[in-house]
N, C-alpha and C. Protein backbone atom coordinates (compact mmCIF):
# COMPACT_ATOMS: atom_id res chain seq x y z
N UNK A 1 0.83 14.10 8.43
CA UNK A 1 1.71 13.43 9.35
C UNK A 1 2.97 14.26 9.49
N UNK A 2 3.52 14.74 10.36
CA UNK A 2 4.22 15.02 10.98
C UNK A 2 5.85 15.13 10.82
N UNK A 3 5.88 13.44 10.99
CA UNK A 3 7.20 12.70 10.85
C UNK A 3 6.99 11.22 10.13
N UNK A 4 8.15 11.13 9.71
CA UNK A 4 8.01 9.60 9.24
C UNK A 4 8.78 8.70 10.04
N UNK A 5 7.99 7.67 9.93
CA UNK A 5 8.36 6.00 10.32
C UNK A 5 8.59 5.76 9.36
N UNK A 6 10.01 4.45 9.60
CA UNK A 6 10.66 3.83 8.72
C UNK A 6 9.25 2.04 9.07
N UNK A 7 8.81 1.76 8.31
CA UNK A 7 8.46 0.41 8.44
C UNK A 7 9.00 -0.79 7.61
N UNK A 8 9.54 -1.94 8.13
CA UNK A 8 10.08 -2.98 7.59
C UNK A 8 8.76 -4.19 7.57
N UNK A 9 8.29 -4.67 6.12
CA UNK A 9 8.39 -5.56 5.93
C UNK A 9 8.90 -7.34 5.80
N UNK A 10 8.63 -8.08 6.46
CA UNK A 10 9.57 -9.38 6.13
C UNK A 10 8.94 -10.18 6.56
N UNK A 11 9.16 -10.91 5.15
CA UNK A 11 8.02 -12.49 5.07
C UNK A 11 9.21 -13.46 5.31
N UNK A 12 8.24 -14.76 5.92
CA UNK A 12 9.28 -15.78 6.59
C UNK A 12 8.76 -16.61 7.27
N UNK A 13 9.31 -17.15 8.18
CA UNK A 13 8.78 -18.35 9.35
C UNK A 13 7.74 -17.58 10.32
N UNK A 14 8.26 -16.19 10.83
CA UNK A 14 7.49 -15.41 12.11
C UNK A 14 7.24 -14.20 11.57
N UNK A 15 5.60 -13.56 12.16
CA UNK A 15 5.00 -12.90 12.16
C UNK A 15 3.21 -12.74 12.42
N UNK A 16 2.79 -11.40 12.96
CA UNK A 16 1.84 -11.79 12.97
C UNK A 16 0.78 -11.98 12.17
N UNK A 17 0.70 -11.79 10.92
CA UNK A 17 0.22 -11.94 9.83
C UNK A 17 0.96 -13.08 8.71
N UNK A 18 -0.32 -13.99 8.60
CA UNK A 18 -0.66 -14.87 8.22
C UNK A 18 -0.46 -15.09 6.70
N UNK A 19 0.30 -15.06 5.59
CA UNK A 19 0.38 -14.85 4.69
C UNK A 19 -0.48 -16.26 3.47
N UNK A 20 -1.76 -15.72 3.06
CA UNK A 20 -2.35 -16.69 2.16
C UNK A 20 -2.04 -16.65 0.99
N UNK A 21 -1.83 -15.59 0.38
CA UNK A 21 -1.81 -15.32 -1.09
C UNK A 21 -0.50 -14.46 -1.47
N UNK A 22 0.34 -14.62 -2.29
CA UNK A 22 1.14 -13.83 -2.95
C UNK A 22 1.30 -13.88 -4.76
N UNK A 23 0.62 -12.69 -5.45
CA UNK A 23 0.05 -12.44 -6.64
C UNK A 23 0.79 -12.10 -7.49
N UNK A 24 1.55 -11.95 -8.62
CA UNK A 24 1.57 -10.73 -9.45
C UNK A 24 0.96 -10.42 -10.25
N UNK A 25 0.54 -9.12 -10.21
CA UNK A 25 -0.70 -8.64 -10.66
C UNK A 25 0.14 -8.00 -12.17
N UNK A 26 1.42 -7.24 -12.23
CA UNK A 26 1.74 -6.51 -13.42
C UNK A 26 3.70 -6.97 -12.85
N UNK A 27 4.09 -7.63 -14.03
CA UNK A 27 5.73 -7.74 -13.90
C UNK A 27 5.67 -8.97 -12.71
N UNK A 28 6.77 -9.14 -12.41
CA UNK A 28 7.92 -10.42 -11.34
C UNK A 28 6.95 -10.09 -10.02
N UNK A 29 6.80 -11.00 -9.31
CA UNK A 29 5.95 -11.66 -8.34
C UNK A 29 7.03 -11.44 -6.99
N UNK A 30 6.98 -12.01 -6.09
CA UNK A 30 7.81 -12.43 -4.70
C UNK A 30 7.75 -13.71 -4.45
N UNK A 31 8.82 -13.78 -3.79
CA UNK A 31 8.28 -15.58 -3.16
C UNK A 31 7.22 -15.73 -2.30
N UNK A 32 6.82 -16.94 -2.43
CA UNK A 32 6.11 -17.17 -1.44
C UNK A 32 6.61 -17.52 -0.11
N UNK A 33 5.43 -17.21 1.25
CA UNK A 33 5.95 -17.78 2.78
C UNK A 33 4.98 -17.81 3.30
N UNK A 34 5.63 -17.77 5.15
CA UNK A 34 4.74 -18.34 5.40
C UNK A 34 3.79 -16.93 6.22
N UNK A 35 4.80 -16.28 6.68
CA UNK A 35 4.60 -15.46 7.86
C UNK A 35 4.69 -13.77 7.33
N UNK A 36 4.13 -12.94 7.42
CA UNK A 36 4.78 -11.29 7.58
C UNK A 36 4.54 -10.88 9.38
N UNK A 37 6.25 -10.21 9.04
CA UNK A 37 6.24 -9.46 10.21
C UNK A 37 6.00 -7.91 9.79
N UNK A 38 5.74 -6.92 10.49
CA UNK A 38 5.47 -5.43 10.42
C UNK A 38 6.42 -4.94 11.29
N UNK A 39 7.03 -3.76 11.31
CA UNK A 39 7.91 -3.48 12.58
C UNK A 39 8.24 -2.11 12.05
N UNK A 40 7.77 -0.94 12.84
CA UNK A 40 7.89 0.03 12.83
C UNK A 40 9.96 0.50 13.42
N UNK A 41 10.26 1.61 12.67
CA UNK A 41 11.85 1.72 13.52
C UNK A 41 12.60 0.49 13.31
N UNK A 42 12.53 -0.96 12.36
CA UNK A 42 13.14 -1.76 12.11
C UNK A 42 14.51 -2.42 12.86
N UNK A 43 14.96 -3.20 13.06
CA UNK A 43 16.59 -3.44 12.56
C UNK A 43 16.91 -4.13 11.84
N UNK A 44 17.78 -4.13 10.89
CA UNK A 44 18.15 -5.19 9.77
C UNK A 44 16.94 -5.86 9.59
N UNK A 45 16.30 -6.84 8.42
CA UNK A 45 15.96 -8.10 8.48
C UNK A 45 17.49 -9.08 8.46
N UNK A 46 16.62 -10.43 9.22
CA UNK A 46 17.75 -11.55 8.91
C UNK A 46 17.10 -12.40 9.16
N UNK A 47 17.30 -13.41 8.31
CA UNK A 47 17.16 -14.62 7.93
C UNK A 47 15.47 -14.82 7.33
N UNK A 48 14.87 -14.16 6.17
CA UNK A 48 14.04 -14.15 5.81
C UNK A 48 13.72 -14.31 4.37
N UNK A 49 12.94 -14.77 4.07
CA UNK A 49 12.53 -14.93 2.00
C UNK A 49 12.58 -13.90 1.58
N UNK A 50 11.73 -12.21 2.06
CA UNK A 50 12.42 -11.10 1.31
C UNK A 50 11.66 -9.94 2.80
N UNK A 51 12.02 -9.51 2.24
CA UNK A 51 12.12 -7.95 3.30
C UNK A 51 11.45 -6.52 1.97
N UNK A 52 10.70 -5.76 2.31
CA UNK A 52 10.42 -4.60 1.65
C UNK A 52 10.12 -3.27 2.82
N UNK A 53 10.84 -2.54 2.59
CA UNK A 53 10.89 -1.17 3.41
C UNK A 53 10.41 0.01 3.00
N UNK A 54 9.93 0.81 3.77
CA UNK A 54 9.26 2.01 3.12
C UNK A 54 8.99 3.60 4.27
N UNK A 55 8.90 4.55 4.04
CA UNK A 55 8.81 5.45 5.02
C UNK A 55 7.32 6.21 5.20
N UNK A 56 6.36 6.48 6.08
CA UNK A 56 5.32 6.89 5.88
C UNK A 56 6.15 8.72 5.61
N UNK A 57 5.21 9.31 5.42
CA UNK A 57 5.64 10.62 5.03
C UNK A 57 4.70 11.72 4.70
N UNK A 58 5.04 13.13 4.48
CA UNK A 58 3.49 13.45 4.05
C UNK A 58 2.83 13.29 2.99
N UNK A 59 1.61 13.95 3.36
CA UNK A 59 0.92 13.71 1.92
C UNK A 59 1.29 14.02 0.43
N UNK A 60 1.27 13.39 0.00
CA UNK A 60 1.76 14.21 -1.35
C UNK A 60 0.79 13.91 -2.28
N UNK A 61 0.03 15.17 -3.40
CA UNK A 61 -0.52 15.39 -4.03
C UNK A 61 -1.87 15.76 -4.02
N UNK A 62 -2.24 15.43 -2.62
CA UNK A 62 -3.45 15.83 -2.49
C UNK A 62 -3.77 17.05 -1.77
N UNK A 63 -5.22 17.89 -2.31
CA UNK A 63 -5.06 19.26 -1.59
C UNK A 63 -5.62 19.19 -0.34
N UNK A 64 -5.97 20.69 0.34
CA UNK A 64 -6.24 20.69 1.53
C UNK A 64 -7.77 19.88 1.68
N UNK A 65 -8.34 20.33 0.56
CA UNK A 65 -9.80 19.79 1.38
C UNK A 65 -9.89 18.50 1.24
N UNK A 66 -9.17 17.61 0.56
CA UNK A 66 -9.40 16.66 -0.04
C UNK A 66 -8.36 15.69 1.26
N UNK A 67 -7.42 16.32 1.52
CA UNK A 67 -6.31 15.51 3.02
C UNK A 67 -7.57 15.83 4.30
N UNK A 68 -8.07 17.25 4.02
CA UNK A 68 -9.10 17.41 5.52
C UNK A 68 -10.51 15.68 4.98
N UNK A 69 -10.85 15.73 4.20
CA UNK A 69 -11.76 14.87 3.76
C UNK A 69 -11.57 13.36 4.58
N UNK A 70 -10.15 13.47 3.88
CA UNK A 70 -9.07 11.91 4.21
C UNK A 70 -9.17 11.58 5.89
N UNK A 71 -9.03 12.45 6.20
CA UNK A 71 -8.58 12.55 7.79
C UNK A 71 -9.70 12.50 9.06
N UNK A 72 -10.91 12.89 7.81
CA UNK A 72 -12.02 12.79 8.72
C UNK A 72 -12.81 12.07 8.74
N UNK A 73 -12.37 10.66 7.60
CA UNK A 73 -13.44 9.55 7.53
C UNK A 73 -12.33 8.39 7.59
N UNK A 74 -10.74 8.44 7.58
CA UNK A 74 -9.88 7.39 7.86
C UNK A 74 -9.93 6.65 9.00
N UNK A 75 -10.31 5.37 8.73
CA UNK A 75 -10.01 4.73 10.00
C UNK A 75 -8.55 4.30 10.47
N UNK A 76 -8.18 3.85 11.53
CA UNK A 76 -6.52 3.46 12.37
C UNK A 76 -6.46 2.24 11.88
N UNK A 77 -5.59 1.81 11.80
CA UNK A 77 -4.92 0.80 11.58
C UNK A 77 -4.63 0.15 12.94
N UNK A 78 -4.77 -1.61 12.68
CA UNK A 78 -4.85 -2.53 14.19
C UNK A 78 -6.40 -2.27 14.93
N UNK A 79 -7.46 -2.13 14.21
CA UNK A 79 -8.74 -2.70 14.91
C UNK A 79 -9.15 -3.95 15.29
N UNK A 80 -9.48 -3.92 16.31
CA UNK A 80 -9.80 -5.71 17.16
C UNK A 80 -10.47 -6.22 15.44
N UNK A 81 -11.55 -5.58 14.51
CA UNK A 81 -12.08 -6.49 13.77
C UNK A 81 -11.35 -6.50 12.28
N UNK A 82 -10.66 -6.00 12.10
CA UNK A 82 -9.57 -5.89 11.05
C UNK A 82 -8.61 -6.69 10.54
N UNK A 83 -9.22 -8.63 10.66
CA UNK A 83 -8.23 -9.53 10.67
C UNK A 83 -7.85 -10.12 9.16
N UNK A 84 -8.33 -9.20 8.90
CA UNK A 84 -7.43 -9.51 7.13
C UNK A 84 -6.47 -8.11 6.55
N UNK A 85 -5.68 -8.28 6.01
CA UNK A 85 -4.97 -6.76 5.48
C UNK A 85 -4.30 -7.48 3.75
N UNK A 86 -4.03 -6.43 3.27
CA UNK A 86 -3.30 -6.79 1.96
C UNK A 86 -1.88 -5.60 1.98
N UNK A 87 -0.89 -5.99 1.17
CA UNK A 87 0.07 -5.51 1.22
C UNK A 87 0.44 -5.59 -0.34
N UNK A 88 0.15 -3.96 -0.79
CA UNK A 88 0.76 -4.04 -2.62
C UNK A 88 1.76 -3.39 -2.61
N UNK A 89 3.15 -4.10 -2.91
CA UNK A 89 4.16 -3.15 -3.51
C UNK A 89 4.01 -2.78 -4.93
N UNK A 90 4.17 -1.57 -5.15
CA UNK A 90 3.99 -0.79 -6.57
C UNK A 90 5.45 -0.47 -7.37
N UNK A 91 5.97 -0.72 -8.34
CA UNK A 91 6.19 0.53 -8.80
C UNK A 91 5.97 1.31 -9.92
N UNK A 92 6.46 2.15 -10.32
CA UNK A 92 5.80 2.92 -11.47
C UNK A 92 6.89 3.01 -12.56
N UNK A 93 6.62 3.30 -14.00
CA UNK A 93 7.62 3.51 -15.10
C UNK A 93 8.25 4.45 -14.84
N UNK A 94 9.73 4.69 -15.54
CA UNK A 94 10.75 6.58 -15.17
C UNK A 94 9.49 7.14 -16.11
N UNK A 95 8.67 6.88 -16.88
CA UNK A 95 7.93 8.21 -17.52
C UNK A 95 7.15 8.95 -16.46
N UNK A 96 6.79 7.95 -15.35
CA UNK A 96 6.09 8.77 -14.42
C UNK A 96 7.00 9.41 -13.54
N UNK A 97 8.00 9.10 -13.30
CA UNK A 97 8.62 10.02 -12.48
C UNK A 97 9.53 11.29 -13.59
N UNK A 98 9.20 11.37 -14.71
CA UNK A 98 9.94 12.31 -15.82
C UNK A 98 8.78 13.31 -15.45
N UNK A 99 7.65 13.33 -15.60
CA UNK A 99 7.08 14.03 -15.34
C UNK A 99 7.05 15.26 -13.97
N UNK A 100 6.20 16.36 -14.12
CA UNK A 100 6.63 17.60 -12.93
C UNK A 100 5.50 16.82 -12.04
N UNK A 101 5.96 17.31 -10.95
CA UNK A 101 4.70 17.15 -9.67
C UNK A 101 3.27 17.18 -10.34
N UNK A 102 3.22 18.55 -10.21
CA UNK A 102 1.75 19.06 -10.97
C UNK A 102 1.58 18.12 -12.20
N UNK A 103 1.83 17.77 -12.92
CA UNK A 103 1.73 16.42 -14.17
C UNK A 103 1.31 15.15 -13.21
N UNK A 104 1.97 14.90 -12.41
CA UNK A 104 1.51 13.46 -11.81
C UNK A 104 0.37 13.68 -11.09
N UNK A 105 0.24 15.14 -10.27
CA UNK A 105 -1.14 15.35 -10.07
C UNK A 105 -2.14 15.40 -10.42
N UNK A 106 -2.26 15.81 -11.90
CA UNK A 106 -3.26 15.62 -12.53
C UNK A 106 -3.89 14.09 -12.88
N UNK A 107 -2.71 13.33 -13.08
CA UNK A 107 -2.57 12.22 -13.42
C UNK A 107 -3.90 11.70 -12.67
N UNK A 108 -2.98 11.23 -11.43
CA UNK A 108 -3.36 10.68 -10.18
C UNK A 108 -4.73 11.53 -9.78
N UNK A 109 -5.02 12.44 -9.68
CA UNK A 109 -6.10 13.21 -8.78
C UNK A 109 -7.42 13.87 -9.99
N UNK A 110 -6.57 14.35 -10.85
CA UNK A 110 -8.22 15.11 -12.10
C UNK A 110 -8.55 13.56 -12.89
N UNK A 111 -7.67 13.23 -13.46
CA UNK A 111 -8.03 12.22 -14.66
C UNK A 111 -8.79 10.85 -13.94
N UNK A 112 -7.35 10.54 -13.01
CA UNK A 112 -7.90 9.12 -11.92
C UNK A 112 -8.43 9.32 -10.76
N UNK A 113 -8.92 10.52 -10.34
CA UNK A 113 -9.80 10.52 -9.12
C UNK A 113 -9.59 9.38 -8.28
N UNK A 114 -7.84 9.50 -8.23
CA UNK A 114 -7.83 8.37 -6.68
C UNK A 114 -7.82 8.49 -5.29
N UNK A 115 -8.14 9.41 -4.76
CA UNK A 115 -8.28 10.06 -3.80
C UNK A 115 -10.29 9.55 -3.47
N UNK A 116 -10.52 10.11 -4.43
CA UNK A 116 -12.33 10.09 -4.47
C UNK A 116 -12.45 8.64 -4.96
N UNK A 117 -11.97 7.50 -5.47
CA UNK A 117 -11.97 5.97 -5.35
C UNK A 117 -11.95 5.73 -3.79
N UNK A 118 -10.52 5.89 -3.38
CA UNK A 118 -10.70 5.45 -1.76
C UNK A 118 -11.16 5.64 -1.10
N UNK A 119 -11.77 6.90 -1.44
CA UNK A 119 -12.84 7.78 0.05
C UNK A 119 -14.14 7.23 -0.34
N UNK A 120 -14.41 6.24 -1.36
CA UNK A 120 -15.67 5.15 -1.46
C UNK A 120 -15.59 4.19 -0.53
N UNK A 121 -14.04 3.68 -0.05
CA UNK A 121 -14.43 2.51 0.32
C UNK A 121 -14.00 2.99 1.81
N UNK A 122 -13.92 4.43 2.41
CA UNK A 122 -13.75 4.60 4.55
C UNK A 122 -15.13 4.70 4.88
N UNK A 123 -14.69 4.45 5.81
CA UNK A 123 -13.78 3.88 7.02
C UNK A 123 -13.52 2.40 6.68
N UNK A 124 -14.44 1.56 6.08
CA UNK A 124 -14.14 0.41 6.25
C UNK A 124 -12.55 -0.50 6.20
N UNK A 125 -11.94 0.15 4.93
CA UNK A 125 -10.76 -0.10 4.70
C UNK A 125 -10.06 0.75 5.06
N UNK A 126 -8.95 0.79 6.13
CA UNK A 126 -8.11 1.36 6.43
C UNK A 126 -6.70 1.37 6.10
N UNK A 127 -5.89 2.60 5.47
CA UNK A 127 -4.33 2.28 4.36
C UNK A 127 -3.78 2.91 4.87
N UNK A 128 -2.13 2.73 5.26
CA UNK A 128 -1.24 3.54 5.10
C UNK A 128 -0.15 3.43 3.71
N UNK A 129 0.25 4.45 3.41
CA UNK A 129 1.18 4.62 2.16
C UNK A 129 2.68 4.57 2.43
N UNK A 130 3.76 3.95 2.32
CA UNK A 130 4.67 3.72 2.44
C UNK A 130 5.92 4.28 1.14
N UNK A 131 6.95 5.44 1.31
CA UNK A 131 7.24 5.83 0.52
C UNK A 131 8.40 5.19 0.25
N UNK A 132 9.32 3.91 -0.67
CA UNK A 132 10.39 3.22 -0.86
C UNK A 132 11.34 3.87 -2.06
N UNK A 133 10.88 4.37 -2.98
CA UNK A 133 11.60 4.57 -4.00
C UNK A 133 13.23 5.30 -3.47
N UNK A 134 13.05 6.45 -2.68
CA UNK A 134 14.75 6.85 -2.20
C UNK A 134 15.52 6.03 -1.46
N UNK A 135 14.41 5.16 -0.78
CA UNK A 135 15.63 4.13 -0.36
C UNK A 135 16.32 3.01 -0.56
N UNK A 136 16.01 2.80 -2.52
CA UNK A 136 16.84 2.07 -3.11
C UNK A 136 16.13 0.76 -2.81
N UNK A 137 15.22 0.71 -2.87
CA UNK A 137 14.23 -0.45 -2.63
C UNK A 137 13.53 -0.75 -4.21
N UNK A 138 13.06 -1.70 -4.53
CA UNK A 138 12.65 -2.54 -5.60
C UNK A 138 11.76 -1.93 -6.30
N UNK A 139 10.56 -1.33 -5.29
CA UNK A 139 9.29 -0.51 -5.31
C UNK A 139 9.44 0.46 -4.56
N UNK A 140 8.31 1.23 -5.62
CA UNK A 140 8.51 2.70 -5.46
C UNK A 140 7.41 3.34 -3.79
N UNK A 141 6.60 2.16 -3.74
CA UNK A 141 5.53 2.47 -2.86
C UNK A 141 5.01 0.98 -2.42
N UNK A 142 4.52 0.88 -0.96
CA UNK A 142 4.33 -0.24 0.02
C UNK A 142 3.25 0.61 0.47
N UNK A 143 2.01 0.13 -0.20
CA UNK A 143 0.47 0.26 0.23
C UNK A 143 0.14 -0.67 1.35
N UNK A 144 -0.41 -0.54 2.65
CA UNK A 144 -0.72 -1.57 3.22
C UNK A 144 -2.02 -0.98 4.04
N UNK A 145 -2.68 -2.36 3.55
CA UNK A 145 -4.43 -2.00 4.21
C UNK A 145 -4.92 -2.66 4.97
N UNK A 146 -6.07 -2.82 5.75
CA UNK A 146 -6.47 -3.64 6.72
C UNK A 146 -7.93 -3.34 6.74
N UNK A 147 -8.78 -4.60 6.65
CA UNK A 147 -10.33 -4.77 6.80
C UNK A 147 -10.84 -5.72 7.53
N UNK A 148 -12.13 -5.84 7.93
CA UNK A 148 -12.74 -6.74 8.17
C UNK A 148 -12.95 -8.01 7.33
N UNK A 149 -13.16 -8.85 7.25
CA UNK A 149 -13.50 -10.18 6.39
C UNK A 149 -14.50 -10.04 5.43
N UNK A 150 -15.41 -9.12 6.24
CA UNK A 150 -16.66 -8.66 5.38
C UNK A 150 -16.76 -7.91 4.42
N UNK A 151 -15.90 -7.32 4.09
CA UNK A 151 -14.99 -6.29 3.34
C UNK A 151 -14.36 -6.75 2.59
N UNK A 152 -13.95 -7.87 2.08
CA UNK A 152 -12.34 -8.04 1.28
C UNK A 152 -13.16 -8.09 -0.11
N UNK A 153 -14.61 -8.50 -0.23
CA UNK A 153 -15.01 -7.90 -1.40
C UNK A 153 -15.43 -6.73 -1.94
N UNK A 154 -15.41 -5.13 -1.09
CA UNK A 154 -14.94 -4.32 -1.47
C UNK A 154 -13.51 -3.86 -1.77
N UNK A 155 -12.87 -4.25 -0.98
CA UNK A 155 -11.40 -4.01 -1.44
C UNK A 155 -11.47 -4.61 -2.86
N UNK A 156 -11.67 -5.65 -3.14
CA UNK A 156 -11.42 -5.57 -4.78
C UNK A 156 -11.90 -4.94 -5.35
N UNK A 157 -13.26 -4.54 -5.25
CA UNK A 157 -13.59 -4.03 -6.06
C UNK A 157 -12.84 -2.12 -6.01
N UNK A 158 -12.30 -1.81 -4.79
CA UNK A 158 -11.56 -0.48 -4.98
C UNK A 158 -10.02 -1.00 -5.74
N UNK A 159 -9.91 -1.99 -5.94
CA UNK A 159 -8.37 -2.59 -6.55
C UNK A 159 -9.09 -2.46 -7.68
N UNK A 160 -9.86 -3.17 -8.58
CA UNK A 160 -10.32 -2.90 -9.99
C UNK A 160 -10.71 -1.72 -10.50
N UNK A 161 -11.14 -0.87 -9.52
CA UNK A 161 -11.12 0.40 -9.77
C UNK A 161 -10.02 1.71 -9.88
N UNK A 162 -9.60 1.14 -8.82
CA UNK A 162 -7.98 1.86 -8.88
C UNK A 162 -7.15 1.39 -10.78
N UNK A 163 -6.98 0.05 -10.39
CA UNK A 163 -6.70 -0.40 -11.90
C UNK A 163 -6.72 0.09 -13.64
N UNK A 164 -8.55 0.23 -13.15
CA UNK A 164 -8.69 0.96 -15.08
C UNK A 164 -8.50 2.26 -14.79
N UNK A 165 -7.55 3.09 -14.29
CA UNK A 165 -7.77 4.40 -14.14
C UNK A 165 -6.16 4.70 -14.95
N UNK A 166 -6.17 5.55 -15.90
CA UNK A 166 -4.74 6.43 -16.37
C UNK A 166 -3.53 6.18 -16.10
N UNK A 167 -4.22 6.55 -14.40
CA UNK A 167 -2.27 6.51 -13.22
C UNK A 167 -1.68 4.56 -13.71
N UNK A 168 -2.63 3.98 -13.89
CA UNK A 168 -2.24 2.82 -13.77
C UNK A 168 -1.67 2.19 -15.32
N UNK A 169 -1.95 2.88 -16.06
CA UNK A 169 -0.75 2.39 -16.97
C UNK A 169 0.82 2.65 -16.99
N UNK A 170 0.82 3.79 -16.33
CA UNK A 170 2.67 4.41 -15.48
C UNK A 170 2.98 3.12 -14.69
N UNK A 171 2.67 1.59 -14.07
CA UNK A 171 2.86 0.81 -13.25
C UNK A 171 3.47 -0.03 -14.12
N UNK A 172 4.68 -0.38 -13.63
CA UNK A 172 5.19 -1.70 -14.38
C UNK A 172 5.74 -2.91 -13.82
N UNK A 173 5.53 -2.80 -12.19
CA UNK A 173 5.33 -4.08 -11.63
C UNK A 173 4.32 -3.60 -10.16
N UNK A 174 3.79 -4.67 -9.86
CA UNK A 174 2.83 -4.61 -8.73
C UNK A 174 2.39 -5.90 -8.25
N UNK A 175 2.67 -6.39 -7.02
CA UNK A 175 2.52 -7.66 -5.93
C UNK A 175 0.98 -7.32 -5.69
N UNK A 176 0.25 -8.27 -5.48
CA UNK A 176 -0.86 -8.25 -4.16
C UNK A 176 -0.87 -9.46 -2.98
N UNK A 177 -0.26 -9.23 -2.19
CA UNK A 177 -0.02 -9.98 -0.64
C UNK A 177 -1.24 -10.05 -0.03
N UNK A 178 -1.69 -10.62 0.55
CA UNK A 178 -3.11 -11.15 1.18
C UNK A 178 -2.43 -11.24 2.42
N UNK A 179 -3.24 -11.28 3.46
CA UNK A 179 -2.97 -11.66 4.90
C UNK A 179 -4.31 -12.38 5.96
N UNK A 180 -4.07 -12.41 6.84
CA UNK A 180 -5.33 -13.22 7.81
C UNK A 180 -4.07 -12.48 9.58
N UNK A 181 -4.46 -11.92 9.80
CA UNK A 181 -3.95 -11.95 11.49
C UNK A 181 -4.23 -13.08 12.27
N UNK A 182 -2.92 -13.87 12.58
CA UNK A 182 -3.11 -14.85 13.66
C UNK A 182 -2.96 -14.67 15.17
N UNK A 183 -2.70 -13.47 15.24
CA UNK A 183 -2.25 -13.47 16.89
C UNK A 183 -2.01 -11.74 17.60
C-alpha cells in the first residue's frame, strides 16, 4: 500500500455495523454498544462509548514472496456477502517492542507462521491491519475482518490458531468485537 488511511473506529447509537458481541479475550475488555461506525479520513469522534483509531500502512515484516502471495489470494473488503466482520484491538508487551525488527520477525513469521495461518483461511476472510501504537492510542494494532456467515467458523478457528502460536504470548490485552452489517 502506498499511503495510509487514518480509520476511526466508534461504537455508539449509529453505525453500520451491528455490534453483537464485545469479548476480552487477554486483559480489560470495552464497553459494550450498540452500533460501530467505520470512517475512513475521520473527524473527531463525539458523543460515543469509545472510539479506537489506527493507520493502514505498509507491510511490515513480511517478505516479497510472501506480500506477492498476500496480494494474490486477498479478498476487498465491503463484499455484497460479507455481512459479518470482527474487530480485534491488540496490544503487545514493551518486551516485544524491546526487541530489533528482525527479532519480531522471526517471532511473528519463522516460529508463528502467521502469515501462512491467514493465507489458510483467503479469500474467504478478508483483513485489513490498522497501525495505532504512534498515535497514542490504547492498542498497538486494530485488526479488522469481514466474512460471510458461513465462515465465522473458520475465523475461529484461524483466531485459535493465531492464539497458540509464540507471537501470542508478547499480547497483554486483546478485545474480540463481533459485528452483523445492518445497512
Amino acid at each position: 500500500m502506498s499511503s495510509s488511511v487514518t480509520v476511526r473506529f466508534t461504537a455508539g447509537n449509529e453505525g453500520r455495523w451491528r455490534i453483537t458481541t464485545v469479548q476480552s479475550v487477554i486483559g480489560d475488555t470495552l464497553a459494550p454498544a450498540a452500533r460501530l461506525a467505520v470512517a475512513e479520513e475521520p473527524e473527531a469522534a463525539t458523543a460515543c462509548v469509545w472510539s479506537l483509531s489506527g493507520t493502514t500502512s505498509n507491510v511490515r515484516y513480511a517478505n516479497r514472496a510472501e506480500l506477492t502471495a498476500l496480494r494474490a489470494r486477498q479478498a476487498g473488503l465491503d463484499r455484497p456477502e460479507a455481512t459479518r466482520a470482527a474487530l480485534i484491538p491488540v496490544r503487545k508487551a514493551d518486551a516485544w517492542w524491546a526487541l530489533a525488527q528482525d527479532e519480531r520477525r522471526d517471532i511473528l513469521e519463522e516460529q508463528s507462521r502467521h502469515t501462512a495461518i491467514g493465507m489458510d483461511y483467503l479469500p474467504q476472510i478478508a483483513r485489513r491491519l490498522h497501525h495505532s501504537r504512534d498515535l497514542g492510542e490504547p492498542f498497538d494494532f486494530l485488526t479488522w475482518f469481514e466474512f460471510a456467515p458461513e465462515h465465522e467458523a473458520a475465523f475461529d478457528a484461524l483466531l485459535v490458531r493465531l492464539h497458540a502460536t509464540p507471537e501470542w504470548t508478547y499480547v497483554e490485552r486483546e478485545v474480540d468485537i463481533r459485528l452483523t452489517r445492518v445497512a
